[in-house]
N, C-alpha and C. Protein backbone atom coordinates (compact mmCIF):
# COMPACT_ATOMS: atom_id res chain seq x y z
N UNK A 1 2.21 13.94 17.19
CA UNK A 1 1.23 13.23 16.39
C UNK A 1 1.92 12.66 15.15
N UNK A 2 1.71 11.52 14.89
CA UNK A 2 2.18 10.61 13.61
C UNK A 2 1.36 10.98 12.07
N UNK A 3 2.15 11.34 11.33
CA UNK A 3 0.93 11.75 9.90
C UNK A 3 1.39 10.35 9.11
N UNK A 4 2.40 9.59 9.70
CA UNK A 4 2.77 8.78 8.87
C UNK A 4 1.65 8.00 7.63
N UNK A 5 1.60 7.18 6.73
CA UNK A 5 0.88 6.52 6.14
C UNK A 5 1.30 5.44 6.26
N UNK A 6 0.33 4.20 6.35
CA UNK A 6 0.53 3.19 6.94
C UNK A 6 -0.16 1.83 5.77
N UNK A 7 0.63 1.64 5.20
CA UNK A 7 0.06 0.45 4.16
C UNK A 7 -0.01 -1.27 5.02
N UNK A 8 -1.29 -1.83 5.12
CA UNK A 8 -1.55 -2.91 5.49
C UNK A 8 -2.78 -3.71 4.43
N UNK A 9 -2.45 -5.29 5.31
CA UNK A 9 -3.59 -5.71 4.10
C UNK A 9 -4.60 -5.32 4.98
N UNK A 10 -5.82 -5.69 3.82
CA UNK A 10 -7.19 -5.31 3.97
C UNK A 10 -8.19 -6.19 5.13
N UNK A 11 -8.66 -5.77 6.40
CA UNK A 11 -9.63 -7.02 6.88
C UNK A 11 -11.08 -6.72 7.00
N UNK A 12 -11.61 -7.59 7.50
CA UNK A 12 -13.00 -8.14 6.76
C UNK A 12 -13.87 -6.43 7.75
N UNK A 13 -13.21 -5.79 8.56
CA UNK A 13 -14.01 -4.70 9.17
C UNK A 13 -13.66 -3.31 8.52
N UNK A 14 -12.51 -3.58 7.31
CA UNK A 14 -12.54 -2.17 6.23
C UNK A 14 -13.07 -2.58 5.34
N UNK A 15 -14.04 -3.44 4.84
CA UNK A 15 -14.51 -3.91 3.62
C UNK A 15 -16.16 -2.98 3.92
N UNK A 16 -16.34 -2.25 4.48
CA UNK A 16 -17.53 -1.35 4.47
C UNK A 16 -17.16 -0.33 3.56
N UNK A 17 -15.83 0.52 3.93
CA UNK A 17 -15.07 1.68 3.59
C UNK A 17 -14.62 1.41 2.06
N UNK A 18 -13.86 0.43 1.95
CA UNK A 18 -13.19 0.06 0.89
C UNK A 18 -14.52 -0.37 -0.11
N UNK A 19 -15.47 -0.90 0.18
CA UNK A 19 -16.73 -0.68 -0.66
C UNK A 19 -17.31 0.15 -1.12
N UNK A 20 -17.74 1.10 -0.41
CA UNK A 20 -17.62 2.84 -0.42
C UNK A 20 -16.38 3.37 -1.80
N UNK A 21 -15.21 3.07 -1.42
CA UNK A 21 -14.07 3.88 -2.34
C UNK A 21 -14.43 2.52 -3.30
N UNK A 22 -14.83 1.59 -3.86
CA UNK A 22 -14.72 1.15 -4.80
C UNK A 22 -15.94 1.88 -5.38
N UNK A 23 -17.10 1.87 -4.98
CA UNK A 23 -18.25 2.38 -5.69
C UNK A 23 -17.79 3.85 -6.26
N UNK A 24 -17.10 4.19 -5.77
CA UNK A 24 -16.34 5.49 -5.92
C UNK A 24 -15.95 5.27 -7.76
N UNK A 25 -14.54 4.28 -7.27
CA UNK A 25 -14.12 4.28 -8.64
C UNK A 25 -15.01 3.48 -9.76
N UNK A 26 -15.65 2.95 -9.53
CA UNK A 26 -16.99 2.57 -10.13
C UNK A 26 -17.30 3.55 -11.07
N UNK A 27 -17.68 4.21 -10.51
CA UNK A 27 -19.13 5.97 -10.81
C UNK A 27 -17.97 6.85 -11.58
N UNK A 28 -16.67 6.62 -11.29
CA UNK A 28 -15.78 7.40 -12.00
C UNK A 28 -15.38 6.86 -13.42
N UNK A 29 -15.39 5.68 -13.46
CA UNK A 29 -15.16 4.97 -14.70
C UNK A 29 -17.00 4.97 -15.74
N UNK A 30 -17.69 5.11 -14.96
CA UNK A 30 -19.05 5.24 -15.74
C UNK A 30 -18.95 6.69 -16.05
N UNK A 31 -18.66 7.19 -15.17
CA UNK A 31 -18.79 8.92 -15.82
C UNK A 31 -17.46 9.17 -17.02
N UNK A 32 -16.63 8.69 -17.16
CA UNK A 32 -15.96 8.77 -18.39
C UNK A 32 -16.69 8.16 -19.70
N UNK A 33 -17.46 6.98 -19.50
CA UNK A 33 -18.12 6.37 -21.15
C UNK A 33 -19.35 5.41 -20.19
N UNK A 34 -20.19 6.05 -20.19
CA UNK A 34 -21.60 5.37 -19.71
C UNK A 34 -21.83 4.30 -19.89
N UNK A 35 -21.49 3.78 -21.72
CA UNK A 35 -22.20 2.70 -22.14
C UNK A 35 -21.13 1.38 -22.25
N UNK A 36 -20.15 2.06 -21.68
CA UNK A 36 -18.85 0.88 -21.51
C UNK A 36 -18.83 0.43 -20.06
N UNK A 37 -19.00 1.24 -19.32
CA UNK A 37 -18.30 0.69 -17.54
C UNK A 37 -19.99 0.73 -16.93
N UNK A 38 -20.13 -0.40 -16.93
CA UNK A 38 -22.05 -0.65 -15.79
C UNK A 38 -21.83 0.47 -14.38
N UNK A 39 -23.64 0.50 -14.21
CA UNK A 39 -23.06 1.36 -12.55
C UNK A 39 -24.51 0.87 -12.06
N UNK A 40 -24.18 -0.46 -11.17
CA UNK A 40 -25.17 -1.12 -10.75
C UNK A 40 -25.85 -0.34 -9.39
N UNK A 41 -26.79 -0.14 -9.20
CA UNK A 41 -27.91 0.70 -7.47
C UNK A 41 -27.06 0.13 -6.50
N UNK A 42 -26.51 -0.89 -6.32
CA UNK A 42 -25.94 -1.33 -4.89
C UNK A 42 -24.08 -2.11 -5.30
N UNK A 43 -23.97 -0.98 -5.91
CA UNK A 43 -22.27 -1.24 -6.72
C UNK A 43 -21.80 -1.76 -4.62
N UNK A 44 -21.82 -0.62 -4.12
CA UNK A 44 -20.70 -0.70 -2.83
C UNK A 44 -21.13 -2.23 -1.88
N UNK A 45 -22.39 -2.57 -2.02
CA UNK A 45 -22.39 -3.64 -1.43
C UNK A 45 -22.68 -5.09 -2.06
N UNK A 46 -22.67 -4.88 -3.38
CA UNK A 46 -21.84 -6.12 -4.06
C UNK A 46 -20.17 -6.17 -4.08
N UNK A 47 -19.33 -4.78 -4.14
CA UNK A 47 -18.13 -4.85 -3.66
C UNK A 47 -17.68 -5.58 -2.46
N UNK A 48 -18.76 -5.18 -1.69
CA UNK A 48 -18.14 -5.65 -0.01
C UNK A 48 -18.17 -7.11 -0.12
N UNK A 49 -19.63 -8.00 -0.72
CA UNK A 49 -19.64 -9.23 -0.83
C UNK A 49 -18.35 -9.89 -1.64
N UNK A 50 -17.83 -8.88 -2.65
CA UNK A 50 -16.95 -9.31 -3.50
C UNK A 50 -15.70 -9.76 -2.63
N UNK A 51 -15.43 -8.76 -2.33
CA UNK A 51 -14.18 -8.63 -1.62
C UNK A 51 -14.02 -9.21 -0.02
N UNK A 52 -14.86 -9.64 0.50
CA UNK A 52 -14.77 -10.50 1.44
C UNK A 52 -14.71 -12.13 1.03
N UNK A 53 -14.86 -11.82 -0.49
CA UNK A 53 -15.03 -13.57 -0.83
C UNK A 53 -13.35 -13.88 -1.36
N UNK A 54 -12.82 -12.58 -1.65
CA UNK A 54 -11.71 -12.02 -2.20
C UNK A 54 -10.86 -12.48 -0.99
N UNK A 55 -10.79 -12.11 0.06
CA UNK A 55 -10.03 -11.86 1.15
C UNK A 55 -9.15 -13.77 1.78
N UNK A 56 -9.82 -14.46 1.26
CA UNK A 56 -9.80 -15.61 1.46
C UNK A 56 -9.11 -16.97 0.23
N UNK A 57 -8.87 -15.73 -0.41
CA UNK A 57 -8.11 -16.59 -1.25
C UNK A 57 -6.61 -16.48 -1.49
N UNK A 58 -5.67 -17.12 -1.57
CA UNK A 58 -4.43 -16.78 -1.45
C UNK A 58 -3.65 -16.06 -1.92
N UNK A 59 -4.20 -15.95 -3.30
CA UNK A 59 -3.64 -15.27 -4.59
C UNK A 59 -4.16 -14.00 -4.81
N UNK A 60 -4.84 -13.40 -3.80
CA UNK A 60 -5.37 -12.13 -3.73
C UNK A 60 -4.61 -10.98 -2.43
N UNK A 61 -4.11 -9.85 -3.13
CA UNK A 61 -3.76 -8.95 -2.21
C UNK A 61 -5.03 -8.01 -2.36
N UNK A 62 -5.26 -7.36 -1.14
CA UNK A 62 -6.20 -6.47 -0.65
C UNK A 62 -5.54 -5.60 0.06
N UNK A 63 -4.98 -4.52 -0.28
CA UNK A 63 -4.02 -3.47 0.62
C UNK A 63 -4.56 -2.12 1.40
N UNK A 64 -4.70 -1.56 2.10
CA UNK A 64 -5.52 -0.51 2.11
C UNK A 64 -4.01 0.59 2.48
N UNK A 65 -4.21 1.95 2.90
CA UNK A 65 -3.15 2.74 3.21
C UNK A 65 -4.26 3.45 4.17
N UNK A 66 -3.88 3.82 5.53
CA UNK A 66 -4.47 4.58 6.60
C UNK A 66 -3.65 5.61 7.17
N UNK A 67 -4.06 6.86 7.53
CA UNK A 67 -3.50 7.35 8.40
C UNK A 67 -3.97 7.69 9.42
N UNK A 68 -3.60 7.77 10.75
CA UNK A 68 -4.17 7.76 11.82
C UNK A 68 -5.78 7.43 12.02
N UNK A 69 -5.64 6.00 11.66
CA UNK A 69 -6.83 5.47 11.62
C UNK A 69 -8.33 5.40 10.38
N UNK A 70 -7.53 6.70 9.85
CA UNK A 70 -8.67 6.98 8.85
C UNK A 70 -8.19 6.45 7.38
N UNK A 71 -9.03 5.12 6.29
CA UNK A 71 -8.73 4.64 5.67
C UNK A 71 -8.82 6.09 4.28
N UNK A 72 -7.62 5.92 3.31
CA UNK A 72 -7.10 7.04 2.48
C UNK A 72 -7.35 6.22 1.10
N UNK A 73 -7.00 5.07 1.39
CA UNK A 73 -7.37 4.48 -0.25
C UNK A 73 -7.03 2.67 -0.08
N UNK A 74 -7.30 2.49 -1.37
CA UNK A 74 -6.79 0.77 -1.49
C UNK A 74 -6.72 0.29 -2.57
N UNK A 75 -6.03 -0.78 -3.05
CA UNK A 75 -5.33 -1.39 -4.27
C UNK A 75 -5.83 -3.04 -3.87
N UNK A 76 -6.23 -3.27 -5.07
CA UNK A 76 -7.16 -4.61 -5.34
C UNK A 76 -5.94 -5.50 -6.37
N UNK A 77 -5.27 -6.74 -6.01
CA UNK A 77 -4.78 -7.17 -7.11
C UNK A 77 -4.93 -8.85 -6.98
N UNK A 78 -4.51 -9.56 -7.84
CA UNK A 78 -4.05 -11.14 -7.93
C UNK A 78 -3.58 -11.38 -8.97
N UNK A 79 -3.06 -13.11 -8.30
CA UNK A 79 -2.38 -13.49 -9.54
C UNK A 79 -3.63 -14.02 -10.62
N UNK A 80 -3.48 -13.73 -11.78
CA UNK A 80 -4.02 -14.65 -12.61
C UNK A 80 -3.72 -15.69 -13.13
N UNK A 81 -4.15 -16.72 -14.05
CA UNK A 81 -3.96 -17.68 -15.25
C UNK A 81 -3.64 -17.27 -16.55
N UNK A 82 -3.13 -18.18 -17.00
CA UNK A 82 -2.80 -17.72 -18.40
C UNK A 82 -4.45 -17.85 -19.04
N UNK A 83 -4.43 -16.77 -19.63
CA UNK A 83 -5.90 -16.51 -20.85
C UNK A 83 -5.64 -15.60 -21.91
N UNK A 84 -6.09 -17.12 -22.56
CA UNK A 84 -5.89 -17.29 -24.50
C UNK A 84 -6.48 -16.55 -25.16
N UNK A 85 -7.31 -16.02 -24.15
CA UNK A 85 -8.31 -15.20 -25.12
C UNK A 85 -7.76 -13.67 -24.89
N UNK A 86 -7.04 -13.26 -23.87
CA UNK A 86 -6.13 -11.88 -24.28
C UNK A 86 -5.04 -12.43 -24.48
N UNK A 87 -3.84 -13.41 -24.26
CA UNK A 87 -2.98 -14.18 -24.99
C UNK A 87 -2.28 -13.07 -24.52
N UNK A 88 -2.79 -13.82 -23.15
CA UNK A 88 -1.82 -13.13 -21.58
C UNK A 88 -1.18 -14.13 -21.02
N UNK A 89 -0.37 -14.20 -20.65
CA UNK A 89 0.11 -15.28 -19.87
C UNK A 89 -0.08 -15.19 -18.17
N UNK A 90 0.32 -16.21 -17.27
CA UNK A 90 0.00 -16.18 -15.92
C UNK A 90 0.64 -14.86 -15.70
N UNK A 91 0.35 -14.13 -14.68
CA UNK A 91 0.61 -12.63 -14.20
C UNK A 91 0.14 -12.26 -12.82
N UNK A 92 0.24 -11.64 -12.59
CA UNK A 92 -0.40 -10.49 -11.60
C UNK A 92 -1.41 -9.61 -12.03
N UNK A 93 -2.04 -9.40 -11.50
CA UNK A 93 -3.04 -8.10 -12.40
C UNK A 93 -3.16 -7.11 -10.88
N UNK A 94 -2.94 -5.47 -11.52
CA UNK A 94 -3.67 -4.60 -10.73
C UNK A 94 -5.21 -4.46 -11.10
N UNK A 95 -6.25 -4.68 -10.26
CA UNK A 95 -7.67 -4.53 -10.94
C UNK A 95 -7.78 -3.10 -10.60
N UNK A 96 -7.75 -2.80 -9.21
CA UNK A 96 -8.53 -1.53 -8.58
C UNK A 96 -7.42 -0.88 -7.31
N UNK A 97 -7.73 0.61 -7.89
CA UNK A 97 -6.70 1.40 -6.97
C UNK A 97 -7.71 2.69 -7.18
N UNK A 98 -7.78 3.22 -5.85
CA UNK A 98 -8.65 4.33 -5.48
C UNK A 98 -8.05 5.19 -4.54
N UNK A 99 -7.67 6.63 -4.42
CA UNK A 99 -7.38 7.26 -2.93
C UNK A 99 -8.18 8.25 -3.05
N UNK A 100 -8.69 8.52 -2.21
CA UNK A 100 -9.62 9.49 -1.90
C UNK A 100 -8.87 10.88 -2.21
N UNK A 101 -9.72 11.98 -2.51
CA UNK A 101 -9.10 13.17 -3.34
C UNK A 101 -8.53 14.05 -2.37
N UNK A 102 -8.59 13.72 -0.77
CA UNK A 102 -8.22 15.16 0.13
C UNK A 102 -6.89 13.76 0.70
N UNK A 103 -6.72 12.48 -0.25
CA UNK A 103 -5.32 12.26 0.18
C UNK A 103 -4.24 11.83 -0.84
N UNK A 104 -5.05 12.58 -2.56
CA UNK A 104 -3.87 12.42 -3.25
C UNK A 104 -2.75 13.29 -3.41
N UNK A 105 -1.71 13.21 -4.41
CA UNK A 105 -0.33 13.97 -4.67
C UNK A 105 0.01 13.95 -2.90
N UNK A 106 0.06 12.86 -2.41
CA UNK A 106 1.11 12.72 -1.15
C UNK A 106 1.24 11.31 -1.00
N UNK A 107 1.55 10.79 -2.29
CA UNK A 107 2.19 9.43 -2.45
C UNK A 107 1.58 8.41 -2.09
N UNK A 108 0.47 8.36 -1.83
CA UNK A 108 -0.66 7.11 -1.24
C UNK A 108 -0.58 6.43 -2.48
N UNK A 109 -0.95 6.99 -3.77
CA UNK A 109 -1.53 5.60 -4.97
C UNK A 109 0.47 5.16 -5.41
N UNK A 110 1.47 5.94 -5.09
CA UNK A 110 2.72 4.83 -5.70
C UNK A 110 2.91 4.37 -4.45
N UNK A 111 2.74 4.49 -3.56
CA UNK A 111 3.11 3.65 -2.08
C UNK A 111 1.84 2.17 -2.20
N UNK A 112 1.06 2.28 -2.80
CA UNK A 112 -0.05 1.41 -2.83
C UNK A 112 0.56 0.51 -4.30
N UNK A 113 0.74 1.05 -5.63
CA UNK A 113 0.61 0.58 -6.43
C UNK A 113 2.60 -0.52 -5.96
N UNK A 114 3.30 -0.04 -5.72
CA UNK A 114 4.68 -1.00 -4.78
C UNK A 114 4.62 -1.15 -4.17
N UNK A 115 3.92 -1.31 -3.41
CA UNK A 115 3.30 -2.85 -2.21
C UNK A 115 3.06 -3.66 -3.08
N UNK A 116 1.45 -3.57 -3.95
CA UNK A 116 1.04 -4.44 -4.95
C UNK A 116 2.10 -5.21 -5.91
N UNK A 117 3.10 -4.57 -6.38
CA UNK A 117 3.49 -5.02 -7.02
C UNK A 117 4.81 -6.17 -6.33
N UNK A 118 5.23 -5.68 -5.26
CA UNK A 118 5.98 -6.66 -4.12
C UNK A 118 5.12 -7.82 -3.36
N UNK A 119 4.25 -7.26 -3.53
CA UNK A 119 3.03 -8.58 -2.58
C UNK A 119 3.39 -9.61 -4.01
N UNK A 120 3.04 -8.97 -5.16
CA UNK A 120 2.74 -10.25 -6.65
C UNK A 120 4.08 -10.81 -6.99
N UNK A 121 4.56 -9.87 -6.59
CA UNK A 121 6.25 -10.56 -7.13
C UNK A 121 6.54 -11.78 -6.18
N UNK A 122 6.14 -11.51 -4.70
CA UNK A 122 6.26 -12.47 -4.00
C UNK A 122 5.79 -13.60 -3.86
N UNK A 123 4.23 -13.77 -4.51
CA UNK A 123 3.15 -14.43 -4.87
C UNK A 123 3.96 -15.68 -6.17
N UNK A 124 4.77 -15.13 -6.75
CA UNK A 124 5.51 -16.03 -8.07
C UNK A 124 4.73 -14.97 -9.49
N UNK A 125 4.28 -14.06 -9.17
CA UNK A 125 4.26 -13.12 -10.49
C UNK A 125 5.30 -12.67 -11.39
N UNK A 126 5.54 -12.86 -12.51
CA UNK A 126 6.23 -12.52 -13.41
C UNK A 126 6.61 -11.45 -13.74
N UNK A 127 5.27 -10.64 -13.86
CA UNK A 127 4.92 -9.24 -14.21
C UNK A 127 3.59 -9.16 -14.04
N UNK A 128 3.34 -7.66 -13.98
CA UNK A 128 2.26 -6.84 -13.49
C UNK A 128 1.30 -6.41 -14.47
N UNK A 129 0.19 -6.70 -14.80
CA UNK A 129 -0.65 -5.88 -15.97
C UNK A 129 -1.92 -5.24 -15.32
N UNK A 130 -2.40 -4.16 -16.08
CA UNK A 130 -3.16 -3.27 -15.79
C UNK A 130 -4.13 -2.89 -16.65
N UNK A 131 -5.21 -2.02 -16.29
CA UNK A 131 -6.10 -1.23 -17.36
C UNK A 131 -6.06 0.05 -16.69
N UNK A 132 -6.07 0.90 -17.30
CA UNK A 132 -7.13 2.27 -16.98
C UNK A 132 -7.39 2.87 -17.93
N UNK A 133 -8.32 3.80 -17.72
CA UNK A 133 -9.70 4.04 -18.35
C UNK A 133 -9.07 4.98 -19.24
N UNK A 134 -9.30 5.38 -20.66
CA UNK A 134 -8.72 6.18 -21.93
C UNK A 134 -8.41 7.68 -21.05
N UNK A 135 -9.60 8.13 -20.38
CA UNK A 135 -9.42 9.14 -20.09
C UNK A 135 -9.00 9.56 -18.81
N UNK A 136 -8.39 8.65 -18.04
CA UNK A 136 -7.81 8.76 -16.82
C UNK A 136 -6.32 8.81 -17.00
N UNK A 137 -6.20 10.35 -17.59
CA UNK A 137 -4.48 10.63 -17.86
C UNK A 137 -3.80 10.88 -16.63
N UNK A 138 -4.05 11.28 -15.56
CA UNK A 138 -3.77 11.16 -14.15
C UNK A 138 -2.77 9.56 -13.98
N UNK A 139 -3.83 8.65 -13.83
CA UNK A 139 -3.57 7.74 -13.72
C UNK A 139 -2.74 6.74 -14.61
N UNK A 140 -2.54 7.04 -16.12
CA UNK A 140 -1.75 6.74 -16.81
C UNK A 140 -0.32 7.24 -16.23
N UNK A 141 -0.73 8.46 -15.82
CA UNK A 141 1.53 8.78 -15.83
C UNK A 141 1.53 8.48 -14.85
N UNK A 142 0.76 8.35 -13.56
CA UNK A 142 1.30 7.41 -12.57
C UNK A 142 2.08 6.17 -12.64
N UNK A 143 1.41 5.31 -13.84
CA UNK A 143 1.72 3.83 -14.20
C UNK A 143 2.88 4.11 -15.19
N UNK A 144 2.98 5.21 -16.08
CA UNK A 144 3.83 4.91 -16.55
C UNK A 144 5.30 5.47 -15.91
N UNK A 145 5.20 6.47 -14.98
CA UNK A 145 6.22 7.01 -14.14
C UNK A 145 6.51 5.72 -13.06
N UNK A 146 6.01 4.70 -12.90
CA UNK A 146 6.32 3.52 -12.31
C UNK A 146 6.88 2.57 -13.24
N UNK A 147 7.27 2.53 -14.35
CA UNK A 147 7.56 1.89 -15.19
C UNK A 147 6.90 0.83 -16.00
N UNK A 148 5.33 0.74 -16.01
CA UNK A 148 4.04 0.38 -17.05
C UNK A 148 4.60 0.50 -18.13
N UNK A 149 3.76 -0.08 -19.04
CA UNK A 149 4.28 0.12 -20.28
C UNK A 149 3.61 0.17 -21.27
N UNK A 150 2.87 0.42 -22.38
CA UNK A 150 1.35 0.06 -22.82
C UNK A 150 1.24 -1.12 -23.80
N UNK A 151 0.27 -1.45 -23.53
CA UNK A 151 0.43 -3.06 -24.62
C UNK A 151 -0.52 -3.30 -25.66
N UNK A 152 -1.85 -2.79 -24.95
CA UNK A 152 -3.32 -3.22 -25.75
C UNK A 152 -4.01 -1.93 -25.52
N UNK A 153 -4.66 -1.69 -26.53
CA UNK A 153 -5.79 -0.48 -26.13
C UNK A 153 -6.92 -1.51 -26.53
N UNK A 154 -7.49 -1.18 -25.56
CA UNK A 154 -8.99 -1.27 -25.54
C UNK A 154 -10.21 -0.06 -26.88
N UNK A 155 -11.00 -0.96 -27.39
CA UNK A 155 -11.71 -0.48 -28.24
C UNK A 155 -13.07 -0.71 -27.97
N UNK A 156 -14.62 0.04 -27.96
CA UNK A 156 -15.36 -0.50 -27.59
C UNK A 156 -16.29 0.44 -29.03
N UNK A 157 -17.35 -0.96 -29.37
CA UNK A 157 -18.50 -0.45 -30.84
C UNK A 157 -19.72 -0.50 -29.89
N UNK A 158 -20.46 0.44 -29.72
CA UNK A 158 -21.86 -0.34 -29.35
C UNK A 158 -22.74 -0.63 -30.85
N UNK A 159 -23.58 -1.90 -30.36
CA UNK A 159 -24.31 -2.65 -31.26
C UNK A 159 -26.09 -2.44 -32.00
């Protein structure tokens, strides 16, 4: 039997699943600061609409990682434009990376997050930018044990 892990892009018949693990990381980013990250009644199937509209554009990688059939996680990225208003230049962006919890610490999110970043490099990306959430220290030393780097913190007032 193969345990291998198997990184491919994303097609339009894992966009049920991968909707599912986005609503996931959704509900996880609302449960860190409520009044910062929305958590809309039908998050997973505005994802799916999202990301099938996603799937069709060139500048979008959609990666998933499977093993023996059963989807483990997935990494959402593209290239962007330059915008003046973060006084970012054209890039790559990682948006969304999720692995399910009975398939992390066995290398699924850095096998996911270098694909992504080889898919963008290949794409004509420069460099790679990111967010995660203040309190997702997990996920910080991932990015920064990949060589991330920090640039901007995010600040949020409610009104």
């Amino acid at each position: 039997m193969d345990n291998a892990i198997v990184l491919r892009p994303a097609r339009l018949e894992d966009l049920g699943v991968v909707a599912r693990m986005a609503e996931k990381l959704l509900a996880l980013h609302h449960a860190f600061d409520g009044q910062r990250f929305f958590m809309p009644e039908s998050a997973a199937e505005g994802y799916a609409g999202w990301f099938a509209q996603e799937l069709e554009r060139t500048e979008v990688v959609l990666l998933v990682a499977e093993r023996e059939g059963l989807l483990l996680g997935y990494a959402y990225g593209r290239l962007e434009e330059r915008d003046w208003n973060q006084l970012l230049d054209a890039c790559g962006a990682l948006h969304d990376l999720w692995i399910e919890p009975e398939a992390r610490r066995d290398g699924v999110a850095e096998a996911l997050v270098l694909a992504v970043v080889e898919a963008l490099r290949e794409k004509g990306a420069p460099r790679l930018v990111l967010h995660a959430a203040a309190a997702n220290q997990s996920a910080q030393a991932l990015f920064a044990r990949l060589g991330f780097r920090r640039t901007m913190v995010e600040m949020t007032c409610e009104l």
